[in-house]
N, C-alpha and C. Protein backbone atom coordinates (compact mmCIF):
# COMPACT_ATOMS: atom_id res chain seq x y z
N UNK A 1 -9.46 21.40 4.84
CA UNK A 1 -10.73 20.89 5.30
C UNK A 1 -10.46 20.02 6.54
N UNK A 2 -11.51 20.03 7.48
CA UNK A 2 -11.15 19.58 9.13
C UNK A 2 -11.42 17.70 8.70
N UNK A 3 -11.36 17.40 9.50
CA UNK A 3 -11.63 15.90 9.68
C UNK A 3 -13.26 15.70 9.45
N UNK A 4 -14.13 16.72 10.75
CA UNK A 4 -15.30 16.62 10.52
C UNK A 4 -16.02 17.20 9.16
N UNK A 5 -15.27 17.93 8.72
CA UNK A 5 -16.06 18.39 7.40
C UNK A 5 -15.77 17.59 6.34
N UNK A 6 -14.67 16.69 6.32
CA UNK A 6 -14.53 15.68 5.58
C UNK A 6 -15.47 14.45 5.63
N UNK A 7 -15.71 14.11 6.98
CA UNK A 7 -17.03 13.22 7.32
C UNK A 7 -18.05 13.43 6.68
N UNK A 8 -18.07 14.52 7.14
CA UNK A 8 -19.64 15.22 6.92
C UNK A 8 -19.62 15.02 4.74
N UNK A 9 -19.11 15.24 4.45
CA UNK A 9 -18.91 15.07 2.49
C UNK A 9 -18.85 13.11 2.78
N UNK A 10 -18.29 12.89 3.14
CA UNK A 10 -18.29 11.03 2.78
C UNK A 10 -20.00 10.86 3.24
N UNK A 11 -20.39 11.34 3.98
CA UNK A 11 -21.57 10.65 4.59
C UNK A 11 -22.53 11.50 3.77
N UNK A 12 -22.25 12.89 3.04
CA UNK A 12 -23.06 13.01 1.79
C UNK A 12 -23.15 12.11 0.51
N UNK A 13 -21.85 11.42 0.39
CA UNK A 13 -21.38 10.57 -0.41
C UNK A 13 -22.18 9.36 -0.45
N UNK A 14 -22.65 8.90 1.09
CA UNK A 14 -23.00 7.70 0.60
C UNK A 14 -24.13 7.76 0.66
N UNK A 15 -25.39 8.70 0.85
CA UNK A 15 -26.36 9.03 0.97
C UNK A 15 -26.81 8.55 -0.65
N UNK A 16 -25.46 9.69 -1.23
CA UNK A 16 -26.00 9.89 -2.82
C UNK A 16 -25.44 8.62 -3.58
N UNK A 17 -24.84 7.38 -2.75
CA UNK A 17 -24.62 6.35 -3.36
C UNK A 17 -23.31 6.57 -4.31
N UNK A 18 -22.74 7.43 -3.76
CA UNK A 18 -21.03 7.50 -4.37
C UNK A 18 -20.32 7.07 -3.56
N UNK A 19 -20.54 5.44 -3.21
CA UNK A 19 -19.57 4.83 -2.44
C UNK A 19 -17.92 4.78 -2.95
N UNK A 20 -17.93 5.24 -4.28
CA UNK A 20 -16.19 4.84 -4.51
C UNK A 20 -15.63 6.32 -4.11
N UNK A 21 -16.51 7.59 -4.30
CA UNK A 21 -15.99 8.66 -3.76
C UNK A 21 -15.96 8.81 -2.11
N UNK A 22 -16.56 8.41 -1.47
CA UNK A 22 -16.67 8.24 0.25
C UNK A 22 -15.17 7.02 0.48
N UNK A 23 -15.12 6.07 -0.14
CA UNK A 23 -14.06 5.46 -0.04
C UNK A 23 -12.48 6.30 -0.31
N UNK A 24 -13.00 6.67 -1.21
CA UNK A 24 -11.49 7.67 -1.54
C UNK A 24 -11.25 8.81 -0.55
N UNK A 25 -12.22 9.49 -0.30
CA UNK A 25 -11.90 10.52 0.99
C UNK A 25 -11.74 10.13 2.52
N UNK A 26 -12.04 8.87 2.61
CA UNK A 26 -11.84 8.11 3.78
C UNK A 26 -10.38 7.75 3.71
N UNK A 27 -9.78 6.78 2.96
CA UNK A 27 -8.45 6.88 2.51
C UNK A 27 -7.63 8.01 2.69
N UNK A 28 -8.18 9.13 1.98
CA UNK A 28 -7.29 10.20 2.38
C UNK A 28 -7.13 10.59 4.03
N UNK A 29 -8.15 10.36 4.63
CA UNK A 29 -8.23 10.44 6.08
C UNK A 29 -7.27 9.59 7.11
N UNK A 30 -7.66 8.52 6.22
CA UNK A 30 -6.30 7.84 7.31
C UNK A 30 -4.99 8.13 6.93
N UNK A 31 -4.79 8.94 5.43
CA UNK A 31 -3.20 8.83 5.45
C UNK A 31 -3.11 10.31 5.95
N UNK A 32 -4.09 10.85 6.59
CA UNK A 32 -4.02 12.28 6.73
C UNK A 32 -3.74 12.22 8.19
N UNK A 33 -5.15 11.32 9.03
CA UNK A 33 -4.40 11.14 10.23
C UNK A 33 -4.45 9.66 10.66
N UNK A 34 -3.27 9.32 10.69
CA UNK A 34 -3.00 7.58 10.69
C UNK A 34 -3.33 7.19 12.15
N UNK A 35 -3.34 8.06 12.90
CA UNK A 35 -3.94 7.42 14.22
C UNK A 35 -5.30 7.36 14.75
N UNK A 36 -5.82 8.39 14.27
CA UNK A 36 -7.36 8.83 14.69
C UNK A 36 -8.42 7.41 14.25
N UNK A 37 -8.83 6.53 15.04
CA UNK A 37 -9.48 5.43 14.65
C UNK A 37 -10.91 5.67 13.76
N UNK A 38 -11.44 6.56 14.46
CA UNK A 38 -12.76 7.02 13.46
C UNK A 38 -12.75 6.81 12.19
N UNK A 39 -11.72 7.16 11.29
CA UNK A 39 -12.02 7.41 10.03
C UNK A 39 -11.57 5.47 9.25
N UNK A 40 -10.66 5.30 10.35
CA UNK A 40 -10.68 3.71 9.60
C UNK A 40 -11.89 2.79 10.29
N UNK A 41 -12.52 3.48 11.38
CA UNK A 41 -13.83 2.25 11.47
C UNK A 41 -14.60 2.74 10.32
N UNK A 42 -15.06 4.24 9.67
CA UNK A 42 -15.75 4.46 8.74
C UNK A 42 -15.52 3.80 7.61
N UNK A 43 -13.82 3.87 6.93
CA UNK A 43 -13.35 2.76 6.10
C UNK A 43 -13.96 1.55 5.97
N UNK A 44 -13.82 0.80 7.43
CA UNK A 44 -14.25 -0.22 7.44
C UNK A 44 -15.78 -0.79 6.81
N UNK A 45 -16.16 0.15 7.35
CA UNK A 45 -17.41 -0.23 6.74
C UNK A 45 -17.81 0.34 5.45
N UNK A 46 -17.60 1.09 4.77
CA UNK A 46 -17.52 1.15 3.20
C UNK A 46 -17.06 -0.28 2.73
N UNK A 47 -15.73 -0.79 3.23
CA UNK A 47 -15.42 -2.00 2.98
C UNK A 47 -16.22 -2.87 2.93
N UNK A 48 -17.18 -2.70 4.11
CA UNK A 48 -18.52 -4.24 4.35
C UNK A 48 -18.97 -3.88 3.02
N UNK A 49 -19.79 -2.56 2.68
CA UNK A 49 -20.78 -2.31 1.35
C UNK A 49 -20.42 -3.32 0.66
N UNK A 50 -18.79 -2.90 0.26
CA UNK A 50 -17.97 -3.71 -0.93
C UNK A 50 -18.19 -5.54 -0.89
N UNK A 51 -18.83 -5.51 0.13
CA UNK A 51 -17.95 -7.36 0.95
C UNK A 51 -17.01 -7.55 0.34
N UNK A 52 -16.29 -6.63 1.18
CA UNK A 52 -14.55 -7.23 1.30
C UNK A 52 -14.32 -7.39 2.53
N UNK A 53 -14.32 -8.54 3.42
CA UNK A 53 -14.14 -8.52 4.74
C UNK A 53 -12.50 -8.63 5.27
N UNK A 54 -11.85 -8.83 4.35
CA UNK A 54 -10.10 -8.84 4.56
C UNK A 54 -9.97 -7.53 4.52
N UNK A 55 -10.52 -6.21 4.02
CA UNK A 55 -10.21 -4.80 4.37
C UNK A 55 -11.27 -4.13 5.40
N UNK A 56 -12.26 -4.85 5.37
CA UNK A 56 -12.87 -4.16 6.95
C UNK A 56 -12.32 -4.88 8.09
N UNK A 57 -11.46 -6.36 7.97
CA UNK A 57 -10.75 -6.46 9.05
C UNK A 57 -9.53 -5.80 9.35
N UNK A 58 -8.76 -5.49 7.80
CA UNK A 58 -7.94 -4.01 8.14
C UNK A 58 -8.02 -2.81 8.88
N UNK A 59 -8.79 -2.69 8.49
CA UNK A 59 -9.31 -0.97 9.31
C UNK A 59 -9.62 -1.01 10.52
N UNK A 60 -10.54 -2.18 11.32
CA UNK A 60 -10.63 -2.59 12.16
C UNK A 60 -9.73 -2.90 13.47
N UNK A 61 -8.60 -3.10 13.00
CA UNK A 61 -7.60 -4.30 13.64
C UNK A 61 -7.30 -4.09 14.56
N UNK A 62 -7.30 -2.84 15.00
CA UNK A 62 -6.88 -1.64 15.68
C UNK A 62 -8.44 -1.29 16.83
N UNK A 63 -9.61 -1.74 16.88
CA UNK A 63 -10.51 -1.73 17.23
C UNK A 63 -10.60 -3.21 18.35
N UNK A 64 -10.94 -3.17 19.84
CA UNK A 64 -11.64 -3.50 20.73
C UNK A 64 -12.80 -4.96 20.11
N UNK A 65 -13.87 -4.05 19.56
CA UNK A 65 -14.73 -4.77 19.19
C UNK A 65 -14.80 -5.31 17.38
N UNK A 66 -13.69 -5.85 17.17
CA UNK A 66 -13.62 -5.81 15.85
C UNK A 66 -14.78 -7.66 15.86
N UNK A 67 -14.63 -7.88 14.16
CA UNK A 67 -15.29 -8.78 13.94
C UNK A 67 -14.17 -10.12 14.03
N UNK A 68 -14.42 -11.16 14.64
CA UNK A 68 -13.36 -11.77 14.22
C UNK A 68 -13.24 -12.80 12.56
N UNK A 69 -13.86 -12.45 12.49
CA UNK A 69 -14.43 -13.80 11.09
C UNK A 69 -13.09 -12.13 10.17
N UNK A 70 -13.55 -10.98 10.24
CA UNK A 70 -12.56 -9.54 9.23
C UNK A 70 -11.35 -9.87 10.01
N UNK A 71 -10.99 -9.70 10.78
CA UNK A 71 -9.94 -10.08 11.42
C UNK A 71 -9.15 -11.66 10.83
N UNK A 72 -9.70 -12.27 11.06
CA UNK A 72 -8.95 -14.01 10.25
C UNK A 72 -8.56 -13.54 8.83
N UNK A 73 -10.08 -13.00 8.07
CA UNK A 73 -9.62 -12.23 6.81
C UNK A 73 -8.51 -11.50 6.54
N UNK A 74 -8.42 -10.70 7.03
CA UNK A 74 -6.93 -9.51 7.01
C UNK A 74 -6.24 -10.25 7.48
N UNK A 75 -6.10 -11.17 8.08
CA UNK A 75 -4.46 -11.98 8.43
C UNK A 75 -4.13 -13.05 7.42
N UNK A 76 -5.49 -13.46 6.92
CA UNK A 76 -4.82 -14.48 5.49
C UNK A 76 -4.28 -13.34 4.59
N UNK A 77 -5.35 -12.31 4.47
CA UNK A 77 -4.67 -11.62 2.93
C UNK A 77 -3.37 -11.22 3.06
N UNK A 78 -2.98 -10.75 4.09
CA UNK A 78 -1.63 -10.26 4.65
C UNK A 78 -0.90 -11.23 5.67
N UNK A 79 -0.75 -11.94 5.45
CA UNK A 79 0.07 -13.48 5.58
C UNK A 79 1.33 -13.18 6.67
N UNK A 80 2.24 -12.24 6.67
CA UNK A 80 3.23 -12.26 7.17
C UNK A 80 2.91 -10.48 8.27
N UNK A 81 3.82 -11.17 9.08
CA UNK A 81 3.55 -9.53 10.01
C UNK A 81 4.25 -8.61 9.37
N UNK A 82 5.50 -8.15 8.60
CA UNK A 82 5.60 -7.17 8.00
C UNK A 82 4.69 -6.80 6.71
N UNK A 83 3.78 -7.56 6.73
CA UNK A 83 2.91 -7.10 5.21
C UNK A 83 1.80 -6.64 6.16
N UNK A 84 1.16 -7.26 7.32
CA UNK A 84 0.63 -6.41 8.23
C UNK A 84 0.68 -5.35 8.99
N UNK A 85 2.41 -4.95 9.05
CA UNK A 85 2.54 -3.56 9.48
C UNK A 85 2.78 -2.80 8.38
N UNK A 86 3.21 -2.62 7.11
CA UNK A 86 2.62 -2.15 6.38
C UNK A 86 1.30 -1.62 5.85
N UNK A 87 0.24 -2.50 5.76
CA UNK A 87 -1.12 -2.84 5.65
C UNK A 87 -1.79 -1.80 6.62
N UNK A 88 -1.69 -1.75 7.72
CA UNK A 88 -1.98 -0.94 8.90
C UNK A 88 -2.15 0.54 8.76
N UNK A 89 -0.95 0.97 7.97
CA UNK A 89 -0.73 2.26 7.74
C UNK A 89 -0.32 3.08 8.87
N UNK A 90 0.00 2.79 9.75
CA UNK A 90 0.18 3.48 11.07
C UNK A 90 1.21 4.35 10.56
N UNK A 91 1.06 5.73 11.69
CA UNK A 91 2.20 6.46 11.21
C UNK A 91 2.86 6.93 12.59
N UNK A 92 4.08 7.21 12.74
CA UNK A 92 4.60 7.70 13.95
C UNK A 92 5.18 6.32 15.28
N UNK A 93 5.17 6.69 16.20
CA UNK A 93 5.44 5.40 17.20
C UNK A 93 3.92 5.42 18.16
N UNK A 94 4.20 3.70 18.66
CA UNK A 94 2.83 3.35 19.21
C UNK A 94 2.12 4.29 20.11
N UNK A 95 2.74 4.79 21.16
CA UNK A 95 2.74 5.56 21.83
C UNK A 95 1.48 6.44 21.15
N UNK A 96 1.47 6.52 20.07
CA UNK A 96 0.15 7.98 19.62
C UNK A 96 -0.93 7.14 19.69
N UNK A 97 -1.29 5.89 19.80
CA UNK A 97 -2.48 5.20 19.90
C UNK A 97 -3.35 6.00 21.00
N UNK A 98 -4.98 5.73 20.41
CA UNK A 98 -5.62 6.13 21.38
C UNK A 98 -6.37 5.62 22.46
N UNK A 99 -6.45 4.23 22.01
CA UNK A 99 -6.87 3.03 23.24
C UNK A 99 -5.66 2.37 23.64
N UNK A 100 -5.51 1.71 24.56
CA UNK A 100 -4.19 0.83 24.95
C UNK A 100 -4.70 -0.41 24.47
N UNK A 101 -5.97 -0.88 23.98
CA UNK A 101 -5.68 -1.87 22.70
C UNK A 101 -5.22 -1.71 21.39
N UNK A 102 -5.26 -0.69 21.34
CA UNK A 102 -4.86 -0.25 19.79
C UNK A 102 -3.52 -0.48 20.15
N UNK A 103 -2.98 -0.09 21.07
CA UNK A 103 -1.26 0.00 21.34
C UNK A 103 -0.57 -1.55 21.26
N UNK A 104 -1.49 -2.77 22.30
CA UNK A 104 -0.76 -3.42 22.30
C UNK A 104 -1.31 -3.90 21.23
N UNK A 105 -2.30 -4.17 19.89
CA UNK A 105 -2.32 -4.72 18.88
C UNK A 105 -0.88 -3.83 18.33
N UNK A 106 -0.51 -2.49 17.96
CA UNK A 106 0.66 -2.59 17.03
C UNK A 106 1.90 -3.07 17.92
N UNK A 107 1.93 -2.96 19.29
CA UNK A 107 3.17 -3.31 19.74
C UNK A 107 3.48 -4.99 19.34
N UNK A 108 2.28 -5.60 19.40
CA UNK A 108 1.83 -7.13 18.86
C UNK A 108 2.88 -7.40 17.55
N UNK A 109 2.15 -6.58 16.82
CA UNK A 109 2.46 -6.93 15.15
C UNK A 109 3.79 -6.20 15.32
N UNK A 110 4.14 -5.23 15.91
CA UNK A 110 5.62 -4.82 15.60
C UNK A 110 6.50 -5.82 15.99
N UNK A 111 6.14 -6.57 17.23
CA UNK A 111 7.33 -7.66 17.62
C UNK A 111 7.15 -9.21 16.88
N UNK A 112 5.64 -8.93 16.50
CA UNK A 112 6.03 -10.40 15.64
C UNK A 112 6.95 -9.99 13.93
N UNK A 113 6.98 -9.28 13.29
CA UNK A 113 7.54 -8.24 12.40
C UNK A 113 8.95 -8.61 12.88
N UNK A 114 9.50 -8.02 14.26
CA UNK A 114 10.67 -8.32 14.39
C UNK A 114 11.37 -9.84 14.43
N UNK A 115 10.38 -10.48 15.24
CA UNK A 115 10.63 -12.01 14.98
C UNK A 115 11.04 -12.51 13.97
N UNK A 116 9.71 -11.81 12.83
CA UNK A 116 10.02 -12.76 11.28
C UNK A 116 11.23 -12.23 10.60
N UNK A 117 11.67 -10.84 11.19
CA UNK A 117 12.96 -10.57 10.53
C UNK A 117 14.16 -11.26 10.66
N UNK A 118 14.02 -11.56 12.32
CA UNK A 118 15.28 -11.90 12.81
C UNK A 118 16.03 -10.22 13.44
N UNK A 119 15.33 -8.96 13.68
CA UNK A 119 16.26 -8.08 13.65
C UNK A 119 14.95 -7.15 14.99
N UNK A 120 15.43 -6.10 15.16
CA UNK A 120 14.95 -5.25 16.05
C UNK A 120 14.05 -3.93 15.11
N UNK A 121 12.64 -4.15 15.26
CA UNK A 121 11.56 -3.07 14.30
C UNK A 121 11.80 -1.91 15.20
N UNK A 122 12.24 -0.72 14.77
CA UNK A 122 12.04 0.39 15.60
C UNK A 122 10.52 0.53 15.91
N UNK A 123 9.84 1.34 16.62
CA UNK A 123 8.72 1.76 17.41
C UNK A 123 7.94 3.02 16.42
N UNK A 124 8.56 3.18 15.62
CA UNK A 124 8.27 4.73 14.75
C UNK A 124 7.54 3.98 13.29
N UNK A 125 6.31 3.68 13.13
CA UNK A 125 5.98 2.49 12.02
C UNK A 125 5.95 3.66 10.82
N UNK A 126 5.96 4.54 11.15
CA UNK A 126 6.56 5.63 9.40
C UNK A 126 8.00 5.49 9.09
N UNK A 127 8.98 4.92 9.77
CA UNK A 127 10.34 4.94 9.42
C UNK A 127 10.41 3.13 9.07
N UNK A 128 9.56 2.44 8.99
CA UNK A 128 9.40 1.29 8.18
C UNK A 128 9.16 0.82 6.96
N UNK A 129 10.39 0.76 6.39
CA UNK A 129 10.57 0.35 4.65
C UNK A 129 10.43 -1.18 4.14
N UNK A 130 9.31 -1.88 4.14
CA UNK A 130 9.90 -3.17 3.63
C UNK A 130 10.17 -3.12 2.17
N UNK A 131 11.10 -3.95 1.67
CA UNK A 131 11.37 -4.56 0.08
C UNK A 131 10.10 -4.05 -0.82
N UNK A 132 10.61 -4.20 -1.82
CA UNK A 132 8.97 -3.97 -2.64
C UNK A 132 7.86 -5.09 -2.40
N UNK A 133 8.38 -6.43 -2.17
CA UNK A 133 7.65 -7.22 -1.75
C UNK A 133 6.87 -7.49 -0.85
N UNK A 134 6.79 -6.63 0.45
CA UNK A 134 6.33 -6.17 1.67
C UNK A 134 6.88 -6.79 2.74
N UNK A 135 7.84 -8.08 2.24
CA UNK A 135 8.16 -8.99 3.68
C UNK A 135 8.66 -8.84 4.45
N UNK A 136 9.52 -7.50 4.16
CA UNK A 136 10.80 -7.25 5.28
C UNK A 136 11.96 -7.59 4.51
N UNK A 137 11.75 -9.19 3.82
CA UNK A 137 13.30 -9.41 3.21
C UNK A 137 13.94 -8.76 2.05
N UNK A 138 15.26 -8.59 2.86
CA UNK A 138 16.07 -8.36 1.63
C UNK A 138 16.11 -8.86 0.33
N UNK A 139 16.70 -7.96 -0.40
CA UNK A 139 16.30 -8.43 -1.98
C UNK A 139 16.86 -9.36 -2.74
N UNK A 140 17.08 -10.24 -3.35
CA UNK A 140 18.43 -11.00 -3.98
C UNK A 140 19.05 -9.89 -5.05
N UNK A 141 20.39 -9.55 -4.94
CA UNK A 141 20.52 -8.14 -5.96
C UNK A 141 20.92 -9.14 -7.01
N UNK A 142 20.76 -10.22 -7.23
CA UNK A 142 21.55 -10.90 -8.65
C UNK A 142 20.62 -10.72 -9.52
N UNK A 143 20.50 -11.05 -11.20
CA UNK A 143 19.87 -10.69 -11.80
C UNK A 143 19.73 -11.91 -12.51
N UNK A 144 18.41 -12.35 -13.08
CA UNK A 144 18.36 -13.53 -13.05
C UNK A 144 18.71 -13.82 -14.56
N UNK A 145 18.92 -14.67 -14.88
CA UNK A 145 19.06 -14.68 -16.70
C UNK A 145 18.13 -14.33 -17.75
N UNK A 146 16.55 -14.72 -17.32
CA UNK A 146 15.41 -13.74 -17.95
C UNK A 146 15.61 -12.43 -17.65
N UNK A 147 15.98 -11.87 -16.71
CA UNK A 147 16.41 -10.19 -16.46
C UNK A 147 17.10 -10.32 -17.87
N UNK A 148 18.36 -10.39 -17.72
CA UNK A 148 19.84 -9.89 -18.45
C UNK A 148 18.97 -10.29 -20.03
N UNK A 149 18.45 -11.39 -20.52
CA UNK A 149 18.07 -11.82 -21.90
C UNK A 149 16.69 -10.49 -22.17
N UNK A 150 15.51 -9.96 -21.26
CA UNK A 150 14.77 -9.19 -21.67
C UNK A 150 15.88 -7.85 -21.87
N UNK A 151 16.72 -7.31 -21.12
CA UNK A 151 17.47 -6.29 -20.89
C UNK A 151 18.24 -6.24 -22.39
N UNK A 152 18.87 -7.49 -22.75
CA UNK A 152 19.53 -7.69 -24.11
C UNK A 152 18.65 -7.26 -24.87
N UNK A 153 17.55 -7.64 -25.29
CA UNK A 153 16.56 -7.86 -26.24
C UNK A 153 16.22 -6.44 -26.58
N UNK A 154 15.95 -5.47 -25.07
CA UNK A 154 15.07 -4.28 -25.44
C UNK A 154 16.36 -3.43 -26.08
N UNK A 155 17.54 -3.59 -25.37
CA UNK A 155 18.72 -2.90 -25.72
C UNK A 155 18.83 -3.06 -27.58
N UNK A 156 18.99 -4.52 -28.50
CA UNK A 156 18.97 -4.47 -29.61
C UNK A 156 17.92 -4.04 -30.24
N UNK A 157 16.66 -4.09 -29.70
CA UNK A 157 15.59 -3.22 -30.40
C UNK A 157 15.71 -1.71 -30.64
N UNK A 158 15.99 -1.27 -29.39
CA UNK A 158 16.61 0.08 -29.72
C UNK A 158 17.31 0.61 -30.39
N UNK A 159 18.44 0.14 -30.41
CA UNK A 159 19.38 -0.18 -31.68
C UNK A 159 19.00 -0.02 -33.14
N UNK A 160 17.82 -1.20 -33.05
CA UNK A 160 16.96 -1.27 -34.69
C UNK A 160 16.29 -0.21 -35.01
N UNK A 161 15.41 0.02 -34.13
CA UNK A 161 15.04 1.38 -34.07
C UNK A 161 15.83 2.47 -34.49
N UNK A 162 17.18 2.76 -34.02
CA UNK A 162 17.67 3.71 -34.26
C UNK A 162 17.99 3.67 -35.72
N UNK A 163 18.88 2.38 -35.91
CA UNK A 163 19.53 2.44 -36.93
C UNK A 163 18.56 2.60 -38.08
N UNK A 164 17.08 1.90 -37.96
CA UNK A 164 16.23 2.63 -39.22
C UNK A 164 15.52 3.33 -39.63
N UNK A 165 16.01 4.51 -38.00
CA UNK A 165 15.82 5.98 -38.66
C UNK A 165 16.85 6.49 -39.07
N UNK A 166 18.73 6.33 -38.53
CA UNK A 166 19.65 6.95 -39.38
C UNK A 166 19.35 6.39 -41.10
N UNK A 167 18.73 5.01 -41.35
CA UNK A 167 19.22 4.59 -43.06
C UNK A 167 17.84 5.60 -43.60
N UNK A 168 16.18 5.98 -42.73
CA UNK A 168 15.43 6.48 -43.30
C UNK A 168 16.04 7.96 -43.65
N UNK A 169 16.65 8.62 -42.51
CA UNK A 169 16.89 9.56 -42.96
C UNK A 169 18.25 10.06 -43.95
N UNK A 170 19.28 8.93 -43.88
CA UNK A 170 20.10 8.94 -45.35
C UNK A 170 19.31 9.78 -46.42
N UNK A 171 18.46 8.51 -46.41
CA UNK A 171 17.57 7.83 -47.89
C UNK A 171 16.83 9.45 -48.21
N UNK A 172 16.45 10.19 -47.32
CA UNK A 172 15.45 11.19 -47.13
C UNK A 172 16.66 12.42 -47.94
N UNK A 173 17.68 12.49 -47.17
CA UNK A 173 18.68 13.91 -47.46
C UNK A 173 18.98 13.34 -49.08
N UNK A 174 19.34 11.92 -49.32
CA UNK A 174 19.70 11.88 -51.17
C UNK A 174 18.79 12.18 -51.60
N UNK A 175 17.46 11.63 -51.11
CA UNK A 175 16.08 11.97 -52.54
C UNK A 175 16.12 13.59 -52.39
N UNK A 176 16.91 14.32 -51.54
CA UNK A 176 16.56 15.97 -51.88
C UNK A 176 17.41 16.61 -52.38
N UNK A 177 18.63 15.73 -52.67
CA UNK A 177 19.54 16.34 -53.72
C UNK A 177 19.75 16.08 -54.80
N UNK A 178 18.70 14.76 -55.36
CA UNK A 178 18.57 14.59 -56.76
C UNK A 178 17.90 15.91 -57.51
């Protein structure tokens, strides 16, 4: 299905007041095409319906005439510039932008991203992995002592578990040879 025939179903969508289904096919649109601005200003504004103004300043961000009040929003909710280039969803390098504001907003967030790393963000924002945490930072690989004590715990349960199905099933093979 084209881009426009996908429109064309969201904007049946919200006619018929299936805003969570117009939201979901909009979504799919931007991860379908991460550059094409249309479908995240449409986002955006499903977002207003919602008043969520920290995700219509998402979708936005990337927009000329954005709001700034959504804009302040999306930068508290996403606090750090690698949780904002994440957040963004961009895919590919800046270069595919289609306004040269759109460009220097990600070239923006890519170099503040690099700042907060301390390191050099490649230009390609699909080859950008942050931590599970979104920050960029590395992980602490130690394991903390609540780790290792839940890890103990589930390990001897298992154990119990096992062991009182080997004594059920003992118990099971004697009662069938009495």
């Amino acid at each position: 299905m084209t881009l426009m025939d996908t429109l064309a179903r969201v904007d049946a969508d919200l006619a018929a007041g299936r805003i969570p289904v117009a939201r979901q096919r909009l979504r799919s649109l931007v991860t379908t095409y991460p550059q094409d601005l249309l479908p995240r200003r449409r986002l955006a504004e499903v977002y207003r319906l919602y008043g969520d103004p920290a995700e219509a300043g998402r979708w936005t961000y990337l927009e000329a005439d954005r709001d700034p009040a959504e804009t302040a929003a999306f930068e508290a909710r996403y606090s750090t510039p690698p949780k904002r280039m994440v957040a963004l969803a961009w895919g590919g390098p800046e270069s595919l932008a289609t306004t040269d504001f759109a460009a220097a907003q990600l070239a923006a967030v890519r170099e503040a991203c690099a700042a907060h790393l301390g390191r050099p963000v490649d230009q390609d924002w699909a080859a950008f992995t942050p931590d599970r945490d979104g920050d960029g930072e590395p992980q602490d690989e130690r394991r903390t002592l609540t780790d290792r004590l839940i890890g103990i715990g589930m390990g001897l349960m298992v154990l119990g578990f096992f062991a009182v199905w080997v004594f059920g099933f003992v118990a099971f093979v004697r009662w069938l040879w009495r």
